[in-house]
PDB file of N, CA and C in Angstrom:
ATOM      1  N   UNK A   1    -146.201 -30.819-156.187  1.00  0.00           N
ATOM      2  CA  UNK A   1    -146.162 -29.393-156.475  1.00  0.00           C
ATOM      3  C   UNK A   1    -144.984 -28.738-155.763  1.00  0.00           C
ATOM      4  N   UNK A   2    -144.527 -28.953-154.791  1.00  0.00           N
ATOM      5  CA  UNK A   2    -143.064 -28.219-153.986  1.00  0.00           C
ATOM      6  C   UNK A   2    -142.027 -29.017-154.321  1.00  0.00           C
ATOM      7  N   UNK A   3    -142.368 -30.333-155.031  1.00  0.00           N
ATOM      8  CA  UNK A   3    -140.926 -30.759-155.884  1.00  0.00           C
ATOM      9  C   UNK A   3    -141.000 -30.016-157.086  1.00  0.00           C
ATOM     10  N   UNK A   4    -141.605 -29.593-157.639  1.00  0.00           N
ATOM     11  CA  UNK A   4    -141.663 -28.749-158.755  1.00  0.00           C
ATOM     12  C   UNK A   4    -141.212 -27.205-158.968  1.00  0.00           C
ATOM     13  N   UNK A   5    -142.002 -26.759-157.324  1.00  0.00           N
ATOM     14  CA  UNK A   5    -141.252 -25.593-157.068  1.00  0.00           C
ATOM     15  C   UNK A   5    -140.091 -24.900-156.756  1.00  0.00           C
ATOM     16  N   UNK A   6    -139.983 -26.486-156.200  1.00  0.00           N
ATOM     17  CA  UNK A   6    -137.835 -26.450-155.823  1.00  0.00           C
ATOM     18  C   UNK A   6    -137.311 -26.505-156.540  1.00  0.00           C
ATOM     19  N   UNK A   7    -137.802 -27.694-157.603  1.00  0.00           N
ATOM     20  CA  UNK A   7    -137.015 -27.179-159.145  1.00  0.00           C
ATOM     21  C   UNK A   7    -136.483 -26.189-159.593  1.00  0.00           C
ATOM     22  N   UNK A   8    -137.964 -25.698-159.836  1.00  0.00           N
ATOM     23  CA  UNK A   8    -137.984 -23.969-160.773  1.00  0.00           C
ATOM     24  C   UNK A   8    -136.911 -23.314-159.988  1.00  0.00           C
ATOM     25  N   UNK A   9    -137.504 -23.219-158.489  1.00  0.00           N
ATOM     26  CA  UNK A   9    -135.940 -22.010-157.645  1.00  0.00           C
ATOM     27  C   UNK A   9    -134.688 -22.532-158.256  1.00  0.00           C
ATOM     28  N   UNK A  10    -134.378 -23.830-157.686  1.00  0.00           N
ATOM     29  CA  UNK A  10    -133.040 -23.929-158.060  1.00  0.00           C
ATOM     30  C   UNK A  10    -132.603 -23.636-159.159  1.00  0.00           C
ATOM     31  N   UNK A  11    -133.031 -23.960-160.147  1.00  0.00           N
ATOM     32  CA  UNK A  11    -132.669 -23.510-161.818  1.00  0.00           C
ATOM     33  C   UNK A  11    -132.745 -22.273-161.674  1.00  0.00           C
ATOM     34  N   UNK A  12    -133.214 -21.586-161.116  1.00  0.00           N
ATOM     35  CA  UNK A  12    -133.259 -19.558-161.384  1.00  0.00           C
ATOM     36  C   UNK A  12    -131.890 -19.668-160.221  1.00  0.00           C
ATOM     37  N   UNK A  13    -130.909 -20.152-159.941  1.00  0.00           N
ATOM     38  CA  UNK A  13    -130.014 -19.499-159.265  1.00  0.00           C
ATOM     39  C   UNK A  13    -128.300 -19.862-160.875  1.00  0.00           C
ATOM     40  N   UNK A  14    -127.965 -18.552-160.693  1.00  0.00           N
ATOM     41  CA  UNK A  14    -127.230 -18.660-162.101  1.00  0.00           C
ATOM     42  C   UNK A  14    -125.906 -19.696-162.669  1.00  0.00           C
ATOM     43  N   UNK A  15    -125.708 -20.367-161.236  1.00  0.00           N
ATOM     44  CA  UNK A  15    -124.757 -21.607-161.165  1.00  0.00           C
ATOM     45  C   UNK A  15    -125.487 -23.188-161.748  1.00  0.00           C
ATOM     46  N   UNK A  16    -127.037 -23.074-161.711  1.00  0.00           N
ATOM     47  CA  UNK A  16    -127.554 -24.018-161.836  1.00  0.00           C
ATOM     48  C   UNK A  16    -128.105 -24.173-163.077  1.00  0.00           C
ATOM     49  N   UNK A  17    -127.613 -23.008-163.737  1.00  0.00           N
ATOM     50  CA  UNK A  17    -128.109 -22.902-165.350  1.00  0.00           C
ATOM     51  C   UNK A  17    -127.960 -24.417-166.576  1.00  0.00           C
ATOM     52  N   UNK A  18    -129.176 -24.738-167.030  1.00  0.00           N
ATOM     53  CA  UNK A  18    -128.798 -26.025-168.388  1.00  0.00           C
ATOM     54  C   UNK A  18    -128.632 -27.358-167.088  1.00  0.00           C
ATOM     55  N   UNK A  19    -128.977 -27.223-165.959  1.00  0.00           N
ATOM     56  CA  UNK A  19    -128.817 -28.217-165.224  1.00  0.00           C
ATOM     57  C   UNK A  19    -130.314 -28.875-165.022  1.00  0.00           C
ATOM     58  N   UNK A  20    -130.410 -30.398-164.467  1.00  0.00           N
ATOM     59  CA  UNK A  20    -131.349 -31.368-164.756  1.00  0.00           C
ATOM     60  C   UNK A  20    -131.688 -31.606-163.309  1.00  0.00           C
ATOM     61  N   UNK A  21    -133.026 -31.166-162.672  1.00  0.00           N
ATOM     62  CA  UNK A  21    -133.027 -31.676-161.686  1.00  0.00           C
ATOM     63  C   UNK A  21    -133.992 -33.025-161.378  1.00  0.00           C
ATOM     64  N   UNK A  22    -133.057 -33.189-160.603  1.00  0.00           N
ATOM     65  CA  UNK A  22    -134.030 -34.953-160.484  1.00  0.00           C
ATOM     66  C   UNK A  22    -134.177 -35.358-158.671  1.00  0.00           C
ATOM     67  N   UNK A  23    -135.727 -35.439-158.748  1.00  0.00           N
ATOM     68  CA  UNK A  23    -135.862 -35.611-157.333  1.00  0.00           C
ATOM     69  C   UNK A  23    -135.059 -36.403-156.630  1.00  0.00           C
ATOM     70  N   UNK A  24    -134.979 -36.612-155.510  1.00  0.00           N
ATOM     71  CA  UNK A  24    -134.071 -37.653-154.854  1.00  0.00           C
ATOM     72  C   UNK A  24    -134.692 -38.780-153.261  1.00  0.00           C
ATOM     73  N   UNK A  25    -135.586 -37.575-152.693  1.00  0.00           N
ATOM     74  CA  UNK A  25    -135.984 -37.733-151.247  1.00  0.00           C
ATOM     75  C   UNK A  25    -136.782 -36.795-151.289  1.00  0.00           C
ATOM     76  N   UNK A  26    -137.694 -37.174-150.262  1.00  0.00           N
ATOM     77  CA  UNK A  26    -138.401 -36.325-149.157  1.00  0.00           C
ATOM     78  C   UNK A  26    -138.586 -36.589-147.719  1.00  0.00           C
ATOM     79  N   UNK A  27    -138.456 -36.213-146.730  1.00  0.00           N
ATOM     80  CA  UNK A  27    -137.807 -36.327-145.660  1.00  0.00           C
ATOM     81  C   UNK A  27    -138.580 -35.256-144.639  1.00  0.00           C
ATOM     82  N   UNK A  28    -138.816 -35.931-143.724  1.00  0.00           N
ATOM     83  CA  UNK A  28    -139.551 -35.073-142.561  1.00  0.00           C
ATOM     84  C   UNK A  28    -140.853 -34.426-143.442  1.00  0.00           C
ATOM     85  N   UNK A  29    -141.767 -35.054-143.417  1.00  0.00           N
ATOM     86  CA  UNK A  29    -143.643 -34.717-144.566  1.00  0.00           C
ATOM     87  C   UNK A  29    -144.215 -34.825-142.684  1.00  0.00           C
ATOM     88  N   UNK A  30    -144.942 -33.501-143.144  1.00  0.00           N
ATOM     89  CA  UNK A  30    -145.985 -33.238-142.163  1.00  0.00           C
ATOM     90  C   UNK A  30    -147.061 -32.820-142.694  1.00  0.00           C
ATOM     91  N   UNK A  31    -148.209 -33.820-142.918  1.00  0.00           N
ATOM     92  CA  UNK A  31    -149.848 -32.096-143.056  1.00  0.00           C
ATOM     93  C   UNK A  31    -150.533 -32.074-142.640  1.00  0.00           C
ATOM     94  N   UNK A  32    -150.467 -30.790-142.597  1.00  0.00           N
ATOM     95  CA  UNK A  32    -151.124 -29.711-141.047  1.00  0.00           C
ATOM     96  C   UNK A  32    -152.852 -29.631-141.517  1.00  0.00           C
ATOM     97  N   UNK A  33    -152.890 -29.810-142.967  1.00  0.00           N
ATOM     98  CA  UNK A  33    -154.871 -29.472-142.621  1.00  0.00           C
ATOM     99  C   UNK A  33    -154.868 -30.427-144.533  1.00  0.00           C
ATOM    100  N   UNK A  34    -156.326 -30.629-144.156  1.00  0.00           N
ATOM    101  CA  UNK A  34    -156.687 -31.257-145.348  1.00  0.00           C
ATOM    102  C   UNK A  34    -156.744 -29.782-146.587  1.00  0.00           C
ATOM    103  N   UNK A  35    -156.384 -30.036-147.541  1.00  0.00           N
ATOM    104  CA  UNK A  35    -156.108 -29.234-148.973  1.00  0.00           C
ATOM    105  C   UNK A  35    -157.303 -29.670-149.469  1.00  0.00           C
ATOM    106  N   UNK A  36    -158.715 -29.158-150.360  1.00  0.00           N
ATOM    107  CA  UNK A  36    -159.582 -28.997-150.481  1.00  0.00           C
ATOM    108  C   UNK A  36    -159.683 -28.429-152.076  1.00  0.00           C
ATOM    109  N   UNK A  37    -160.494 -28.770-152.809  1.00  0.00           N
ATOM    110  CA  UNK A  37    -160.709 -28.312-154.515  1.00  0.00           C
ATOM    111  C   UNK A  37    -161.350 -26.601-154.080  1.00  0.00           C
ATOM    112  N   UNK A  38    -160.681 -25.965-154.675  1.00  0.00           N
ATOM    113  CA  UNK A  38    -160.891 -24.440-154.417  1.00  0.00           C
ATOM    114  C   UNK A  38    -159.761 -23.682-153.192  1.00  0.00           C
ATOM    115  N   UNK A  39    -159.352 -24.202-152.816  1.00  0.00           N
ATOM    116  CA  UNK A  39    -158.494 -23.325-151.725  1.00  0.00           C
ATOM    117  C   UNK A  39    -156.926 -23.501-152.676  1.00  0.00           C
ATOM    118  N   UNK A  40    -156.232 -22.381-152.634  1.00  0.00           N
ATOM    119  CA  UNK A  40    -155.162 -21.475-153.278  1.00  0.00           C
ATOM    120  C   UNK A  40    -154.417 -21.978-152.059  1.00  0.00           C
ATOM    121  N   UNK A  41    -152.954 -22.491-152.861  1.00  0.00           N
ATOM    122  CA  UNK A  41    -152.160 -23.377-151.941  1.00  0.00           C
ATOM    123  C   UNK A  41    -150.668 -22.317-152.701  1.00  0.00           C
ATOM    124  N   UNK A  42    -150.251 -21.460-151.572  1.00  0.00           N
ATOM    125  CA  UNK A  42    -149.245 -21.004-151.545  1.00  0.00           C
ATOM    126  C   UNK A  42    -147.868 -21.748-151.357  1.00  0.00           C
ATOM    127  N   UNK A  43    -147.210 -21.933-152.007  1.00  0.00           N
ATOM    128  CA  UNK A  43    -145.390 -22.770-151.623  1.00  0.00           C
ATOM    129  C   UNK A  43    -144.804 -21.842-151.305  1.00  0.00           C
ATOM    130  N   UNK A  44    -143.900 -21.415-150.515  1.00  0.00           N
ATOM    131  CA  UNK A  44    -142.580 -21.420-150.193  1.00  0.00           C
ATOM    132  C   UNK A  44    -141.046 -22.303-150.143  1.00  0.00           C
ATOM    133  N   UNK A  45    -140.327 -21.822-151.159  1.00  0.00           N
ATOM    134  CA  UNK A  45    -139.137 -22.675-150.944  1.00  0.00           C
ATOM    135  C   UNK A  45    -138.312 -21.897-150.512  1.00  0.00           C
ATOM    136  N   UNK A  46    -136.962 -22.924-149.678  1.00  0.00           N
ATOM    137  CA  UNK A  46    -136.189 -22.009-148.518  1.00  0.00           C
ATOM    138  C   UNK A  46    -134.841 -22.918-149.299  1.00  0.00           C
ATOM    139  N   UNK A  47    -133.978 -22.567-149.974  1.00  0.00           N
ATOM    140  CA  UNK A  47    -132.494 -23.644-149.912  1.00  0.00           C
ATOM    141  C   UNK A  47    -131.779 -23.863-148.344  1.00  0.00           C
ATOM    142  N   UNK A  48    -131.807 -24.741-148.179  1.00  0.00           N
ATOM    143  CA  UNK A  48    -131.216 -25.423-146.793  1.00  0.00           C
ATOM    144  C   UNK A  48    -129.794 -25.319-147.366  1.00  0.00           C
ATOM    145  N   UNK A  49    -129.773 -26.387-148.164  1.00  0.00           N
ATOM    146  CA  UNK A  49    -127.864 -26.612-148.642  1.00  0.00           C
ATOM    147  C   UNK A  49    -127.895 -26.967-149.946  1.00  0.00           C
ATOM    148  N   UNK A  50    -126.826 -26.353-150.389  1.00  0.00           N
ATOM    149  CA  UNK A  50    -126.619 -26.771-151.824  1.00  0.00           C
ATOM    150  C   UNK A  50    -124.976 -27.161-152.040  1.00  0.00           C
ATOM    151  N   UNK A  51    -124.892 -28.136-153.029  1.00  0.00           N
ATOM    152  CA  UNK A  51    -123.518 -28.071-153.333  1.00  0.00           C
ATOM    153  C   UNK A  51    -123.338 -28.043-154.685  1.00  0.00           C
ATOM    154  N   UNK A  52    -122.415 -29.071-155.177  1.00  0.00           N
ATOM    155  CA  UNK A  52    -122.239 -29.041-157.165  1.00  0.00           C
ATOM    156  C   UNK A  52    -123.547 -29.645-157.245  1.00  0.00           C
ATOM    157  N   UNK A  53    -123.516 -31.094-156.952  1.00  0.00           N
ATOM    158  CA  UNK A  53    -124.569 -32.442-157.712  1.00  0.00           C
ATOM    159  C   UNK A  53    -125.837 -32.023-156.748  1.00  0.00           C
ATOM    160  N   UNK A  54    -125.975 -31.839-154.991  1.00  0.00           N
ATOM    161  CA  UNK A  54    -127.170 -32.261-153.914  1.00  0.00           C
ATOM    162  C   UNK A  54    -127.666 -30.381-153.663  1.00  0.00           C
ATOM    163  N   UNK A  55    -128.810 -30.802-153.975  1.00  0.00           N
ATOM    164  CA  UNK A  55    -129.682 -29.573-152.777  1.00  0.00           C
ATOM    165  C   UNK A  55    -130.443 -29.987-151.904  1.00  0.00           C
ATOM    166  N   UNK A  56    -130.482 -29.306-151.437  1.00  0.00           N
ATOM    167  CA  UNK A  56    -131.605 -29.422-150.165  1.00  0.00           C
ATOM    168  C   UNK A  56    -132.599 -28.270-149.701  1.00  0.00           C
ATOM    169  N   UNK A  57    -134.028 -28.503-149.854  1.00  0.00           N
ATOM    170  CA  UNK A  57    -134.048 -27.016-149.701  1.00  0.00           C
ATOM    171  C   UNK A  57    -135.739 -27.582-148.715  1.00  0.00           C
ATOM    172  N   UNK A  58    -135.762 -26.540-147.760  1.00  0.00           N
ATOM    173  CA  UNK A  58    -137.416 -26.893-146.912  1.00  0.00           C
ATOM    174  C   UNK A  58    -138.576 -26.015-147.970  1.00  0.00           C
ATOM    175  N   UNK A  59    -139.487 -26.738-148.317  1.00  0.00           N
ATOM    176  CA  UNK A  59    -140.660 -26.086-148.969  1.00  0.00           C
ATOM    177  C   UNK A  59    -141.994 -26.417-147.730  1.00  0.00           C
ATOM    178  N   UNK A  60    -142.582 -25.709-147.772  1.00  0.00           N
ATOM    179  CA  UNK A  60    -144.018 -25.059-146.838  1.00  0.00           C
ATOM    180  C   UNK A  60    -145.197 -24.934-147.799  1.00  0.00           C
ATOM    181  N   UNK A  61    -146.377 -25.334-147.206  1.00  0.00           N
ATOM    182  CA  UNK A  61    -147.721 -25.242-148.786  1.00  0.00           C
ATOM    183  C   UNK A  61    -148.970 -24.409-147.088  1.00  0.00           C
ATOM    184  N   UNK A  62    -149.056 -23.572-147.901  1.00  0.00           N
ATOM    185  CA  UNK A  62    -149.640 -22.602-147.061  1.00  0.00           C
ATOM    186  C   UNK A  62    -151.024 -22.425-147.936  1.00  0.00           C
ATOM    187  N   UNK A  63    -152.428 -22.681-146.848  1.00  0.00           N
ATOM    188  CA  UNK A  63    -153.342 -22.377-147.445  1.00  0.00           C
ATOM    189  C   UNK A  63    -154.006 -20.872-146.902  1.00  0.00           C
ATOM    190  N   UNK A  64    -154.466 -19.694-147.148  1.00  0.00           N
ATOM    191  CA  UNK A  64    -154.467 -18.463-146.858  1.00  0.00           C
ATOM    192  C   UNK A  64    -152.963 -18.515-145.558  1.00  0.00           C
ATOM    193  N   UNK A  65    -153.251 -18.162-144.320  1.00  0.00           N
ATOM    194  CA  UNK A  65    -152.373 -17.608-143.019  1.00  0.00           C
ATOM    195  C   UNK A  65    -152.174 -19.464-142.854  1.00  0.00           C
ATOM    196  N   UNK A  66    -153.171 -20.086-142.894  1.00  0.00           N
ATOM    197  CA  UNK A  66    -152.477 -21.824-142.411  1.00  0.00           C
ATOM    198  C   UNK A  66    -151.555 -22.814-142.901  1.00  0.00           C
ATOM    199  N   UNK A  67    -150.215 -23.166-142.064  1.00  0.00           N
ATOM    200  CA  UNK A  67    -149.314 -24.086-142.894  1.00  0.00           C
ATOM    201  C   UNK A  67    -150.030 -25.505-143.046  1.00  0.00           C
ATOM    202  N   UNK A  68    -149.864 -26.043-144.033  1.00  0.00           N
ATOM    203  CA  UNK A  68    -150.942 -27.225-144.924  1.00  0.00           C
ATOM    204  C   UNK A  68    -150.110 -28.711-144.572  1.00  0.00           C
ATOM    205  N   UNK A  69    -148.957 -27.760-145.190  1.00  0.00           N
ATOM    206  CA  UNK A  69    -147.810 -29.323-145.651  1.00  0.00           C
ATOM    207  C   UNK A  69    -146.868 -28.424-145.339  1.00  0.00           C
ATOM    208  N   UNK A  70    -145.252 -29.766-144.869  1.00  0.00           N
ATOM    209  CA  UNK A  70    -144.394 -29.248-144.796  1.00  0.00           C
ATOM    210  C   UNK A  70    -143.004 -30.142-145.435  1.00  0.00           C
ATOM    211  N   UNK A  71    -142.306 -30.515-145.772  1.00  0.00           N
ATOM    212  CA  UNK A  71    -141.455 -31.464-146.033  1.00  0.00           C
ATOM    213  C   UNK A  71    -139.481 -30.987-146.201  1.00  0.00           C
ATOM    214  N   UNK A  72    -139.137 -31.505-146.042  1.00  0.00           N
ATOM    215  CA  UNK A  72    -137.565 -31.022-146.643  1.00  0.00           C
ATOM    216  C   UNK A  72    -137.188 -32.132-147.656  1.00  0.00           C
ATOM    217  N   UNK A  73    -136.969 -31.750-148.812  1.00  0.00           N
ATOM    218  CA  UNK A  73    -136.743 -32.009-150.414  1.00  0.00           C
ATOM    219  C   UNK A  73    -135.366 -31.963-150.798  1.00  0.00           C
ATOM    220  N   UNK A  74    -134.806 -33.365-151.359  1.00  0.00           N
ATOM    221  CA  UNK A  74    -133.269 -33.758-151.925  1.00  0.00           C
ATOM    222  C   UNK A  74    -133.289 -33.574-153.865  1.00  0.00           C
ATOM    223  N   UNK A  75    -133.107 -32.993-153.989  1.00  0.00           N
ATOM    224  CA  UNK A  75    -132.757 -32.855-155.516  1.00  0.00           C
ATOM    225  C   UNK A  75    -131.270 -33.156-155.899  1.00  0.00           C
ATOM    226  N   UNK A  76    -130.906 -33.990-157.632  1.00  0.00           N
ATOM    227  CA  UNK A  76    -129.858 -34.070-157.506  1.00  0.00           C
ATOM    228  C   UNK A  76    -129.724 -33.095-158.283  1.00  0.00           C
ATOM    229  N   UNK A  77    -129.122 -31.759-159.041  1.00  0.00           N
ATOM    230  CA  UNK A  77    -128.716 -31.495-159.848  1.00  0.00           C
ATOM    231  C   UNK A  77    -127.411 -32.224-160.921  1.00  0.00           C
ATOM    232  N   UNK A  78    -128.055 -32.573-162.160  1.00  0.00           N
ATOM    233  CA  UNK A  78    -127.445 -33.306-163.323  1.00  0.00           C
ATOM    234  C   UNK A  78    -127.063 -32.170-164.518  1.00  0.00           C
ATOM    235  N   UNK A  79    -125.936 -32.720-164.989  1.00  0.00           N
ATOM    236  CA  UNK A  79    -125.325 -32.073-166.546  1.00  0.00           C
ATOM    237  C   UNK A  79    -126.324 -32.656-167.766  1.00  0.00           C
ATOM    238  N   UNK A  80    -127.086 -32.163-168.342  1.00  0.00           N
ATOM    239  CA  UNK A  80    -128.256 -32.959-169.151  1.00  0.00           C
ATOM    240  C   UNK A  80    -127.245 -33.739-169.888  1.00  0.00           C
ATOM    241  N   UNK A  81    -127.858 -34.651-170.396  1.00  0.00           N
ATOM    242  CA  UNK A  81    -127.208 -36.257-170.773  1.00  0.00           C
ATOM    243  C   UNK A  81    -126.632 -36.967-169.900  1.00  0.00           C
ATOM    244  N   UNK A  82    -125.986 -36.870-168.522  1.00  0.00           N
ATOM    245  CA  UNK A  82    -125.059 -37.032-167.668  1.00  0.00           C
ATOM    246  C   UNK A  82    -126.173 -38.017-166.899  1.00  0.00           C
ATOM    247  N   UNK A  83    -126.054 -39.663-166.779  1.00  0.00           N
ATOM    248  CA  UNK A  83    -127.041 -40.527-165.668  1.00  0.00           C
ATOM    249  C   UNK A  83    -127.053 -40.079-164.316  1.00  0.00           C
ATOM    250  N   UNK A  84    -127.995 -39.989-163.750  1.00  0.00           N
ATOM    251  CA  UNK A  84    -127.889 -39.107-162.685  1.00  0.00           C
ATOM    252  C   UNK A  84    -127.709 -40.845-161.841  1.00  0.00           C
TER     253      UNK A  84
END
C-alpha cells in the first residue's frame, strides 16, 4: 500500500507525467504495532530525492496518532514501452 502511494504522488508531480513507475527497493522497514482488520491505516509520503529515471521518497502508515510502519521506497520512473 505505500508502494502504491508513492506511485500515485510521484505521477501527480507535472515532470512525471505518462511516466511508468516500477518499484525498485525498500530499505530501512520498521513496524511499530500490529495493523489489525478494522483499523484505518493513514500513509504519508515524503519525496527524499528525485532525479530523471530514481526516486526516493520515505512513506509512514499511521494508525489513528500511532506510527505502524515505516520504510524508505526506490521507484524507477520509466518512458512507457521503455525496459526499465
Amino acid at each position: 500500500a505505500m508502494a502504491q502511494t508513492a506511485a500515485v504522488f510521484l505521477l501527480s508531480i507535472p515532470d512525471n507525467k505518462g511516466k511508468v513507475p516500477f518499484f525498485a527497493s525498500l530499505d530501512d522497514v520498521k513496524f511499530r504495532r500490529q495493523v489489525v482488520p478494522g483499523d484505518q491505516l493513514r500513509i504519508e509520503v515524503t519525496v527524499v530525492k528525485i532525479k530523471t529515471r530514481i526516486a526516493k521518497a520515505e512513506a509512514k502508515g499511521f494508525v489513528g496518532e500511532d506510527l505502524a510502519v515505516e520504510a524508505m521506497l526506490t521507484c524507477i520512473l520509466a518512458d512507457p514501452g521503455t525496459p526499465s
